[in-house]
Protein backbone atom coordinates (compact mmCIF):
# COMPACT_ATOMS: atom_id res chain seq x y z
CA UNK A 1 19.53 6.79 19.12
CA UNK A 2 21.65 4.45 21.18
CA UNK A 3 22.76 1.09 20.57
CA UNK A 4 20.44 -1.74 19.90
CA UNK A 5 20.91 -5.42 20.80
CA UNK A 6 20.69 -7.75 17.78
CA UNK A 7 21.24 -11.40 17.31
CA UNK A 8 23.72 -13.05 14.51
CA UNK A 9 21.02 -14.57 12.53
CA UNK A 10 17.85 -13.66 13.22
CA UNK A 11 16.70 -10.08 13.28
CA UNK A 12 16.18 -8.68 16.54
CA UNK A 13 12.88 -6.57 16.51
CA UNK A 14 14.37 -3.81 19.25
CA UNK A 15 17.62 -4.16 16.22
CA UNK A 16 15.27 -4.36 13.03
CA UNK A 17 12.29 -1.56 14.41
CA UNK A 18 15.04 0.27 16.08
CA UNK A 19 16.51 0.89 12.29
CA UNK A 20 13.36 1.68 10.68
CA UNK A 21 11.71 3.71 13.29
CA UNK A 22 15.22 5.90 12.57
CA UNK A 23 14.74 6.45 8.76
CA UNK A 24 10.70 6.74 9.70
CA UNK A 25 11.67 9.88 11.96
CA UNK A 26 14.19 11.36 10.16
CA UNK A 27 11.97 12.01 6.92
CA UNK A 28 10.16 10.29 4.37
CA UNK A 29 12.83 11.50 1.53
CA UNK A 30 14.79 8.52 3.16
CA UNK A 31 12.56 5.34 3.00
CA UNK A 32 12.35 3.58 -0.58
CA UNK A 33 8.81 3.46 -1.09
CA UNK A 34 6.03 4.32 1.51
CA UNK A 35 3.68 2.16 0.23
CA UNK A 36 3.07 -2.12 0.64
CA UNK A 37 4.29 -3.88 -2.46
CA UNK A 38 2.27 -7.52 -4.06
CA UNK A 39 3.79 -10.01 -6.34
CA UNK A 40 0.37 -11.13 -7.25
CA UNK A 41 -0.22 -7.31 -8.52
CA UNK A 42 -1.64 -8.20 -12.11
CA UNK A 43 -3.95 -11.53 -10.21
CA UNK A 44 -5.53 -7.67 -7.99
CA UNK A 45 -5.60 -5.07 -10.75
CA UNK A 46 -7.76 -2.91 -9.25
CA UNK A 47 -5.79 -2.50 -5.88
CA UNK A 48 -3.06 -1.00 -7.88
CA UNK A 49 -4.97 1.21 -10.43
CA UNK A 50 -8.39 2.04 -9.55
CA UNK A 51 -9.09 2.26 -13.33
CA UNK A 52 -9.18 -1.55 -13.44
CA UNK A 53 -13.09 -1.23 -12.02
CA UNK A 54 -15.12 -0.96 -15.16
CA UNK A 55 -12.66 -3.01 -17.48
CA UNK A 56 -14.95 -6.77 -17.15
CA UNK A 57 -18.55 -6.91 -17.08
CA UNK A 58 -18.97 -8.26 -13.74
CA UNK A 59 -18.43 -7.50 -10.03
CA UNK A 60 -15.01 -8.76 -8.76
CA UNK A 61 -14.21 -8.84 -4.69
CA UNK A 62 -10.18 -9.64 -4.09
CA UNK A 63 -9.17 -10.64 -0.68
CA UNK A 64 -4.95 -10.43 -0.42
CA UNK A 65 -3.18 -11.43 2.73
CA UNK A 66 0.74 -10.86 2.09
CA UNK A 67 3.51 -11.69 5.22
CA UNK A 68 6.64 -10.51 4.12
CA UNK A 69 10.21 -11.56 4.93
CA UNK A 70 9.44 -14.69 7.43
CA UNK A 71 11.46 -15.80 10.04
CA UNK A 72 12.18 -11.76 10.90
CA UNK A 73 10.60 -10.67 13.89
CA UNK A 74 6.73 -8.29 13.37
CA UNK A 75 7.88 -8.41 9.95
CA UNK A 76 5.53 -6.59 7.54
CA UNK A 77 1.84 -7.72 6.80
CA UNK A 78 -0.79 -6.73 4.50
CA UNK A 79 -4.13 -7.40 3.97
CA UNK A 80 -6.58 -5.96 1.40
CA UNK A 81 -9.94 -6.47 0.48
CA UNK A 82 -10.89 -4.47 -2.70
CA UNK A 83 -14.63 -4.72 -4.74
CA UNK A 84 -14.54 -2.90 -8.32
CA UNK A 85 -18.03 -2.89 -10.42
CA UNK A 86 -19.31 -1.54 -13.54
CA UNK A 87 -22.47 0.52 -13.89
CA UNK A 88 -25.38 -0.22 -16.01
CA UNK A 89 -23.83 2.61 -17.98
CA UNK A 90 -21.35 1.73 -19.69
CA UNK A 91 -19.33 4.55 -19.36
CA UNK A 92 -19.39 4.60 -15.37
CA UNK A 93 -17.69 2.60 -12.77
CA UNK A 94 -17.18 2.40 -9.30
CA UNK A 95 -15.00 0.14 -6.59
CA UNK A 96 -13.62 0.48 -2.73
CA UNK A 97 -10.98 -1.21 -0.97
CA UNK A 98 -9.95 -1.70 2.95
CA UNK A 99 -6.20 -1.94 3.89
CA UNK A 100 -4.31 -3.18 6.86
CA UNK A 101 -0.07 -2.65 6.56
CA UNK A 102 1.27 -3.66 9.86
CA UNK A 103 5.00 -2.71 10.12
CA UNK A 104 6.16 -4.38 13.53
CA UNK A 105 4.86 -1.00 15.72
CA UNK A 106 3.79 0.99 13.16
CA UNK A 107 0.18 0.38 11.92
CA UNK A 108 -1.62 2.06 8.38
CA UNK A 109 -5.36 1.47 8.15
CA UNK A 110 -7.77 3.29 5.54
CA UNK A 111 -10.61 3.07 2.85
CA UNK A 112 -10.70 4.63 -0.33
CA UNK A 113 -13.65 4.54 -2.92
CA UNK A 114 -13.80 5.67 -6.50
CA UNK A 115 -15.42 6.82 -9.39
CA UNK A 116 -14.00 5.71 -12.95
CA UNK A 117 -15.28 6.92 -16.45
CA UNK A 118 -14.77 4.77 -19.96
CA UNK A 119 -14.58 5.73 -23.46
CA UNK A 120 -13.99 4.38 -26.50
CA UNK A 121 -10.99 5.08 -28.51
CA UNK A 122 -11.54 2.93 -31.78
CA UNK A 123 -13.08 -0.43 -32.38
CA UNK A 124 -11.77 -2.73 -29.41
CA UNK A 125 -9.91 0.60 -27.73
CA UNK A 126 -10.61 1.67 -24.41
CA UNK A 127 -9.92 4.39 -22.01
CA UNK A 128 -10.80 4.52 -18.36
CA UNK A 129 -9.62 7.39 -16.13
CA UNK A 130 -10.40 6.75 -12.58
CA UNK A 131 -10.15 8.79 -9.28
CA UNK A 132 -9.98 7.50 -5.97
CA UNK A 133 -10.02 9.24 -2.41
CA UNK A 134 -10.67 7.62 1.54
CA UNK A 135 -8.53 8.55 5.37
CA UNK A 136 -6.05 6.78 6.71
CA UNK A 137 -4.79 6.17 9.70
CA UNK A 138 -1.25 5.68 10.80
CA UNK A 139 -0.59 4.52 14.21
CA UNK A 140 3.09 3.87 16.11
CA UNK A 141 2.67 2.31 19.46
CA UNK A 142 6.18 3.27 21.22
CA UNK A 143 5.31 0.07 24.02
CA UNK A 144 6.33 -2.37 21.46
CA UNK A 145 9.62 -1.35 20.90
CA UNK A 146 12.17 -2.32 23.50
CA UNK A 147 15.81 -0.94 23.57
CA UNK A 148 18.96 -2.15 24.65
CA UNK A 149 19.61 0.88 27.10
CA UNK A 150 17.77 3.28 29.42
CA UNK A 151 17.47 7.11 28.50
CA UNK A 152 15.83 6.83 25.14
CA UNK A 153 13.85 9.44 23.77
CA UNK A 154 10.54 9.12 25.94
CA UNK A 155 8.44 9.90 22.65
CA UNK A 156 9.37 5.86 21.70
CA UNK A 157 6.98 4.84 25.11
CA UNK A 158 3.56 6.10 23.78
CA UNK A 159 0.95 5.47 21.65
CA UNK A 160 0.49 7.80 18.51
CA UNK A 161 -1.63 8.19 15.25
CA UNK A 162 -2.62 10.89 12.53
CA UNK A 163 -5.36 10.67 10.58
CA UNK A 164 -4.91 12.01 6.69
CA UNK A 165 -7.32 12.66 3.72
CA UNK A 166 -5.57 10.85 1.01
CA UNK A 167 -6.08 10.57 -2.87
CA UNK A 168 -5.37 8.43 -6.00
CA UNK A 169 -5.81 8.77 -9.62
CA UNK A 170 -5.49 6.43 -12.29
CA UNK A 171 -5.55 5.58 -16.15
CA UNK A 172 -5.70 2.41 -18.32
CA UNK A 173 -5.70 1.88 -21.96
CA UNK A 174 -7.01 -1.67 -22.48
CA UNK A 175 -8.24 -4.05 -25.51
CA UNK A 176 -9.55 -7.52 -25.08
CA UNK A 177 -5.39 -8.18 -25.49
CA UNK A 178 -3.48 -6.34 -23.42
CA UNK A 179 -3.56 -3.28 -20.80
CA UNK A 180 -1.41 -0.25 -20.30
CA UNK A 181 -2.14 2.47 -17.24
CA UNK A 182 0.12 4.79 -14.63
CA UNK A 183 -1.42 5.38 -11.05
CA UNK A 184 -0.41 8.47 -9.25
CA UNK A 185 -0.91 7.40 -5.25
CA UNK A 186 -1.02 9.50 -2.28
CA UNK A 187 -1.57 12.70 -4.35
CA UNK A 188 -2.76 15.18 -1.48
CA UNK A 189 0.90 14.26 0.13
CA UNK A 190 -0.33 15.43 3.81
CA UNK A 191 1.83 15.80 6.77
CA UNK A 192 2.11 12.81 8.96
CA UNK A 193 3.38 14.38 12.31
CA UNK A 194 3.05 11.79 14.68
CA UNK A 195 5.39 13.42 17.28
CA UNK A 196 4.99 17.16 18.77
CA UNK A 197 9.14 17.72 18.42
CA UNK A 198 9.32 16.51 14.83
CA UNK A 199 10.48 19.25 12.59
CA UNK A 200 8.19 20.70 9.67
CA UNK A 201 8.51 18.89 6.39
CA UNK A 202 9.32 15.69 7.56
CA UNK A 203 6.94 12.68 7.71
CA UNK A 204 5.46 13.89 4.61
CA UNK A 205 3.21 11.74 2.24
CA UNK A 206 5.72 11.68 -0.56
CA UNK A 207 4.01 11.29 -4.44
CA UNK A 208 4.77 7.61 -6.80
CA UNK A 209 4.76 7.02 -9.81
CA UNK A 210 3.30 3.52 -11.18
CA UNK A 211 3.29 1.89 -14.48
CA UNK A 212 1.74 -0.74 -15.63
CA UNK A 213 1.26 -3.07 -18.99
CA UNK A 214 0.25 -6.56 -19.44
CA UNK A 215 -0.26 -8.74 -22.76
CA UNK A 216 -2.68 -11.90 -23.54
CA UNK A 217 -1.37 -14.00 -26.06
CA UNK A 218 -3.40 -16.99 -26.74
CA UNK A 219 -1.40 -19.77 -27.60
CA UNK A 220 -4.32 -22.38 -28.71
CA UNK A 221 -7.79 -23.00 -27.29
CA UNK A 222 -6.00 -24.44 -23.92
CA UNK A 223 -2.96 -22.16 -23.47
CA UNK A 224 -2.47 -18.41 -22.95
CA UNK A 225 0.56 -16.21 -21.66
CA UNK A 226 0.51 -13.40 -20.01
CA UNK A 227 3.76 -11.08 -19.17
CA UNK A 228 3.21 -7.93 -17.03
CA UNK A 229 5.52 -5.78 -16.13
CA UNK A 230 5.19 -3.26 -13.22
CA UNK A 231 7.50 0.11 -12.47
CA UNK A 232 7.18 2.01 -9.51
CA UNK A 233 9.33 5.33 -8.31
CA UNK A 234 9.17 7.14 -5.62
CA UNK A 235 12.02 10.11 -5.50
CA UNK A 236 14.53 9.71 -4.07
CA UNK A 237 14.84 6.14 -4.25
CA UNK A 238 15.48 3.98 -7.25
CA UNK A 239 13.17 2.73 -9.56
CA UNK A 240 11.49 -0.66 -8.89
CA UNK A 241 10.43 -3.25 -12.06
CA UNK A 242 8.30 -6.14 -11.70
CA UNK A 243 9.02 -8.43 -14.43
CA UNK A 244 6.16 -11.32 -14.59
CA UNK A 245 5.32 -14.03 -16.62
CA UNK A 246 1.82 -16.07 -16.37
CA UNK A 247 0.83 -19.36 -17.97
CA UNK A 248 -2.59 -19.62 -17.96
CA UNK A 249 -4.49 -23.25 -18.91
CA UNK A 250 -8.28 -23.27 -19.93
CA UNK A 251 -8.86 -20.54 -17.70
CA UNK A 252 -9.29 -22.75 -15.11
CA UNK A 253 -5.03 -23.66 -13.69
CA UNK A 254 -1.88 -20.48 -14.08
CA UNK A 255 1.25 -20.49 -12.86
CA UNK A 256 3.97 -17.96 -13.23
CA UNK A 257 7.04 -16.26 -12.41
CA UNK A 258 8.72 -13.04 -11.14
CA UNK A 259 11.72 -11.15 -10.73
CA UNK A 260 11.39 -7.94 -8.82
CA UNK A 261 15.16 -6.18 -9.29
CA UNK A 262 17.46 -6.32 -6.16
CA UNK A 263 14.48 -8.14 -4.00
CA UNK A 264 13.29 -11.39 -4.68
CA UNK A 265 12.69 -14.08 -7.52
CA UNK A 266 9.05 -15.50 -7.61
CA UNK A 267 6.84 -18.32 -7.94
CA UNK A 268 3.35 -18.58 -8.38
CA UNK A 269 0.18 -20.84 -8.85
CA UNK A 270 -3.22 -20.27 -9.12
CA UNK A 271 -6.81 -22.46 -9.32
CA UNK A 272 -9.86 -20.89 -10.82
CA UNK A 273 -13.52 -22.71 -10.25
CA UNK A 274 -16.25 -22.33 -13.19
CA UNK A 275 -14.72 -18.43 -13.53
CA UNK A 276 -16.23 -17.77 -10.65
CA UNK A 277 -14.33 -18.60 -7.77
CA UNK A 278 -10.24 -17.95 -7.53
CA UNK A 279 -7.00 -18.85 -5.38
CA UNK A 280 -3.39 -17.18 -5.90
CA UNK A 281 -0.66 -18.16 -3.85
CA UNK A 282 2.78 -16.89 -4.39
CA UNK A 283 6.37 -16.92 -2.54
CA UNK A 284 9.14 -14.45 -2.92
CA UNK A 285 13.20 -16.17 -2.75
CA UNK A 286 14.60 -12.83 -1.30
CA UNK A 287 17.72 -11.79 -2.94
CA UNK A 288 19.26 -9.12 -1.17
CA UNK A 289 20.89 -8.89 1.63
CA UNK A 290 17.81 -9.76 3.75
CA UNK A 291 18.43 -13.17 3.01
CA UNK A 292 20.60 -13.84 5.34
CA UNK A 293 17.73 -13.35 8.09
CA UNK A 294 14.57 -13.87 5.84
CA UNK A 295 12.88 -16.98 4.81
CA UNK A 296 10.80 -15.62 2.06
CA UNK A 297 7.66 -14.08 1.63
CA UNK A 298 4.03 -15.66 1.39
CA UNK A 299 1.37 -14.23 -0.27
CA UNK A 300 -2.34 -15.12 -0.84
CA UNK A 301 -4.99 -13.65 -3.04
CA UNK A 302 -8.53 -15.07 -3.13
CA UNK A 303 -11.37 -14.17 -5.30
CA UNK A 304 -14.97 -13.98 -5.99
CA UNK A 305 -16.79 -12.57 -9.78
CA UNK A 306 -20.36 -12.48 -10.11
CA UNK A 307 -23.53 -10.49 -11.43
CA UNK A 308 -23.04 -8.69 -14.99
């Protein structure tokens, strides 16, 4: 690829896209993690393990908007809008979500739905194994990417997109006091060949591994903390922990904090209305190296329980 122009301190998008469109092409066994990250991941349980649908007694909708690293040029954005429900059995669940991750030219869109079965373990013990599946989409439009010389490769000028059956399965031990559970995303791992002269094997819908645990301690009637903590690994990258803290007050007002290792430092409010009605808003202090070109990361997360 030839040389890009780039600026001293903001990000140039021919400079930044230029990069990633480089790892993209040369094989998913070099980009970190494949799929969009949240800060707000234990306000939007579900989005993360689709075992989380069956766990309250009511129907939850979560609408998440996150626009990462601002100031950098088509940095990334993702939206989500996720509804998880019990049955009138108690043993059954169900849930969807809709995603949008828009990655300056590159574009992933998809559904997924799922089924989720609970069972008791002992008095208070639960067990919910859930298993998702949906298509998406992923999209590069070569016309948005504009480099510093003539004679690129001409496959940068078009528009392209694959369309993949893709999978998830989860599990979650929870009590009324805490929650454990590992999600295993993009399980099929299809081929995502957007480009006739890209080799076999590369582009390939590489498997994670996610862990999650969270704890309810109730202070008094008024007060109760919550630490989370969230793992996720993808080979051959290393291992990413979400380390988060929530203060919650009469269910009604939380804040918290976050530390997400060699990324960003968090801090977060939230506003609940008569349990029914929800807000989350977070922002990420980036750490690494993207500081230098970054002014943080928003992040939004609104909500909406009702029915039994």
């Amino acid at each position: 690829m030839k040389r890009i122009k780039h600026s001293n301190r903001k990000l140039n998008s021919g400079a930044f896209w230029g990069i990633f469109l480089l790892v993209l092409l040369s094989g998913t066994s070099s980009i970190a993690q494949q799929l969009p990250q949240f800060s707000q991941y234990s306000n939007n349980l579900y989005v993360i393990n689709p075992a989380y649908a069956g766990t309250e007694s009511y129907f939850d909708v979560k609408a998440a908007n996150r626009y990462q690293w601002a100031g950098i040029t088509d940095a990334p954005r993702t939206f989500t809008l996720s509804l998880s429900a019990p049955f009138r059995n108690p043993h059954m669940a169900m849930g969807g979500y809709l995603f949008v991750d828009n990655v300056g030219p590159t574009r992933r869109t998809g559904a997924q739905v799922s089924y989720g079965w609970h069972m008791n373990l002992s008095e208070g013990l639960k067990l919910g194994l859930a298993a998702s599946v949906g298509l998406t989409q992923f999209t590069i439009d070569g016309s948005r990417i504009t480099m510093a010389e003539d004679g690129d490769p001409a496959l940068l000028g078009q528009l392209s997109s694959k369309l993949v059956v893709d999978a998830k399965f989860g599990a979650m031990v929870y009590h009324e006091k805490f929650y454990a559970g590992i999600t295993l995303p993009q399980l099929i791992q299809n081929r995502v060949d957007l480009y006739e002269s890209q080799e076999p094997g590369l582009s390939r819908l590489e498997d994670h591994y996610m862990l999650l645990a969270g704890y309810k301690y109730q202070l008094n009637d008024d007060f109760m903390l919550e630490p989370s903590v969230l793992v996720k690994y993808v080979t051959p990258a290393p291992i990413k922990i979400d380390v988060t803290l929530r203060a919650h007050f009469r269910k009604m007002v939380w804040a918290g904090v976050s530390w997400r290792n060699n990324d960003a430092f968090v801090a977060m409010l939230g506003y609940e209305w008569r349990q029914s009605l929800s807000i989350g808003y977070s922002y990420d202090f980036t750490t690494s190296h993207l500081k230098n070109y970054s002014d943080g990361t928003h992040e939004i997360v609104l909500g909406f329980k009702f029915g039994q």
